[in-house]
N, C-alpha and C. Protein backbone atom coordinates (compact mmCIF):
# COMPACT_ATOMS: atom_id res chain seq x y z
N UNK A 1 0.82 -1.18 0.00
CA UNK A 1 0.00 0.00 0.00
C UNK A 1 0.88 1.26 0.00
N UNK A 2 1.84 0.98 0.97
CA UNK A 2 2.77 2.48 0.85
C UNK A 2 3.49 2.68 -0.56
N UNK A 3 4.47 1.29 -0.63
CA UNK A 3 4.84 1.19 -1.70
C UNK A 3 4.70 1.89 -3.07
N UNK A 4 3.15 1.72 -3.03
CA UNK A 4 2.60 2.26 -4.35
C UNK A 4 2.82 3.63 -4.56
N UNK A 5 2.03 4.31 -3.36
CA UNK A 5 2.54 5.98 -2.90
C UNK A 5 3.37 6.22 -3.37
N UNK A 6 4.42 5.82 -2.57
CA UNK A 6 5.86 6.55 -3.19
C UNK A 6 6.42 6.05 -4.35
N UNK A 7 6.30 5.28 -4.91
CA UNK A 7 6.62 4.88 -6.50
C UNK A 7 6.25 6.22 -7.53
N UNK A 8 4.93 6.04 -6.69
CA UNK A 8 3.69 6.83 -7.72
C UNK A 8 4.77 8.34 -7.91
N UNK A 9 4.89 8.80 -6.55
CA UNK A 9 5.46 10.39 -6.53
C UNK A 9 6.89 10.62 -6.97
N UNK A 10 7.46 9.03 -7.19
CA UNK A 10 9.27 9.80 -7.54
C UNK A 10 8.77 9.85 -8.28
N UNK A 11 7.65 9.09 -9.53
CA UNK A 11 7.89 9.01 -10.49
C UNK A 11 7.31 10.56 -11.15
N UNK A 12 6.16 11.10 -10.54
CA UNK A 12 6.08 12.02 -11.22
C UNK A 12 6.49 13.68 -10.50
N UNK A 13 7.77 13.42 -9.61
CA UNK A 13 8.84 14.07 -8.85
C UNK A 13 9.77 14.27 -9.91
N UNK A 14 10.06 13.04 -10.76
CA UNK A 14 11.51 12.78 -11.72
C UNK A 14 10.78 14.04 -12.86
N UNK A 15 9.86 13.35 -13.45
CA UNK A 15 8.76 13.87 -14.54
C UNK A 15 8.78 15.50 -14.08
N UNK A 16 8.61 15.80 -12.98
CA UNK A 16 8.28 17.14 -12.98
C UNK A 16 9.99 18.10 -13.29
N UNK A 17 10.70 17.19 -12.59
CA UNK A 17 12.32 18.11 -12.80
C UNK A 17 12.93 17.73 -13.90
N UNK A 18 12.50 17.24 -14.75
CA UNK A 18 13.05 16.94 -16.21
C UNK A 18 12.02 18.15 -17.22
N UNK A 19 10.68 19.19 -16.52
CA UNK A 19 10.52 19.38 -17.27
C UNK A 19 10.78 20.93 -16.65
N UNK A 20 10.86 21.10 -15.45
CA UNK A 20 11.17 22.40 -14.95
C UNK A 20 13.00 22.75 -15.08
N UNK A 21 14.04 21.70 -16.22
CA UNK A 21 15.24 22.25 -16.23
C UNK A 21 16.20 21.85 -15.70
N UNK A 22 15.54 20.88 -14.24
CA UNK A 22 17.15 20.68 -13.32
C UNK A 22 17.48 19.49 -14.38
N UNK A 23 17.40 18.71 -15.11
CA UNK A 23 18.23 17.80 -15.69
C UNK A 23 19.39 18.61 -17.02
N UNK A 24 19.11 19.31 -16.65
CA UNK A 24 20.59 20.84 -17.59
C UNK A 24 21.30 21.20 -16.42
N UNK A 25 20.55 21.15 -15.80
CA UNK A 25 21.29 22.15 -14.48
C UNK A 25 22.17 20.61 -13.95
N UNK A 26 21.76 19.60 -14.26
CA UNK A 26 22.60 18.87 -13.75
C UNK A 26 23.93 18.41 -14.60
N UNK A 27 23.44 18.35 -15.73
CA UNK A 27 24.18 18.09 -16.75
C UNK A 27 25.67 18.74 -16.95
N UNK A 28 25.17 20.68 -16.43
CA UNK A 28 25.97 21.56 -16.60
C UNK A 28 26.89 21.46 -15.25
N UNK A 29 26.20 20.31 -14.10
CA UNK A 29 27.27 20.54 -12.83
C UNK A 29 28.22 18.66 -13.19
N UNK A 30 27.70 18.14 -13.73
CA UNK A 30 28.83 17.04 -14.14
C UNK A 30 29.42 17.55 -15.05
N UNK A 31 29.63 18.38 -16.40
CA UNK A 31 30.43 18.84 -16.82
C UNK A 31 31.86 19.22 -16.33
N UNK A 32 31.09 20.22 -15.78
CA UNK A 32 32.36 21.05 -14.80
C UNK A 32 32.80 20.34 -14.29
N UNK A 33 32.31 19.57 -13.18
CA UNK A 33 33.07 18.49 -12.14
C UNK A 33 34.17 17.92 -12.71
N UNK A 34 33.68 17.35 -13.96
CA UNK A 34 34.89 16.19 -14.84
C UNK A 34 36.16 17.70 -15.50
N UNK A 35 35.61 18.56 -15.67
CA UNK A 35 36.48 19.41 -15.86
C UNK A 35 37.67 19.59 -14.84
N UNK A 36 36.95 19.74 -14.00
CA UNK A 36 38.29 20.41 -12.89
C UNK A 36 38.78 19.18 -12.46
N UNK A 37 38.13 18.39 -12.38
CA UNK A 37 39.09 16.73 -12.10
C UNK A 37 40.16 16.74 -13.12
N UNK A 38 39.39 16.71 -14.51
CA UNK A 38 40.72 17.22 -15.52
C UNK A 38 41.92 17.73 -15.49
N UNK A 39 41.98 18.80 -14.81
CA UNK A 39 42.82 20.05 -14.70
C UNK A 39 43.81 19.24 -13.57
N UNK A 40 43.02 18.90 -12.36
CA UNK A 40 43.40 18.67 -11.67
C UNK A 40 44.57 17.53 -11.95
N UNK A 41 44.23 16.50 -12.97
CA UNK A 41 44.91 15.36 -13.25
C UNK A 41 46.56 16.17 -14.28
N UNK A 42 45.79 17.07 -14.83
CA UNK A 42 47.13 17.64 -15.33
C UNK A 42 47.93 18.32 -14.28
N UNK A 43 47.74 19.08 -13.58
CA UNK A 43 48.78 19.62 -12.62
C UNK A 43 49.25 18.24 -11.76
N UNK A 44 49.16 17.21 -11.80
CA UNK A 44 50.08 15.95 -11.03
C UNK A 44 50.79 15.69 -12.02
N UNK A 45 50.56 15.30 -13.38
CA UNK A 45 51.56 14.87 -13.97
C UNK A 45 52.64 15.65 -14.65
N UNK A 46 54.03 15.10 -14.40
CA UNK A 46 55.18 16.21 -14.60
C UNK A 46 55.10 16.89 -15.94
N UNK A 47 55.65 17.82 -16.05
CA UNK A 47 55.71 18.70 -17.01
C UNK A 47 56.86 17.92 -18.06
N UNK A 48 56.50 17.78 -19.64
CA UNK A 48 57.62 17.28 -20.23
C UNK A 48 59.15 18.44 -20.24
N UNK A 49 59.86 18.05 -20.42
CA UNK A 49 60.92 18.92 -21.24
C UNK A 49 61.79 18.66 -22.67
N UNK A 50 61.91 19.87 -23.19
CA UNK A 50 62.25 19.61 -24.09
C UNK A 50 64.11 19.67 -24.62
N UNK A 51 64.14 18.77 -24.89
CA UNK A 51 65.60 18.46 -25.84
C UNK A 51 66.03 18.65 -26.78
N UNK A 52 66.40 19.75 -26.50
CA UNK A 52 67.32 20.68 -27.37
C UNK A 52 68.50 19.63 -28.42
N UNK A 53 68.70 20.21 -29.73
CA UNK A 53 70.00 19.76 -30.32
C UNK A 53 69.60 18.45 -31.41
């Protein structure tokens, strides 16, 4: 009996924030995230140098 309830409401909880935007808004905060992890992965690894001659 409860079960049903709350099935019923993520589902049209999900439905309602897919149409009010947050699934951009989320989209646009995993972007970034993997971005600066990015960045982040470049400042650990050493800098090449170059060899002259």
């Amino acid at each position: 009996m409860y079960g049903q309830v709350a099935g019923g409401s993520a589902t049209v909880g999900g439905g309602a924030l897919a149409l009010t935007g947050f699934n951009t808004v989320w989209t646009l905060v995993a972007g970034l995230t993997l971005l600066v992890a990015g960045l982040a992965v470049m400042r650990l690894v050493p800098k090449r140098r170059r060899v002259r001659g």
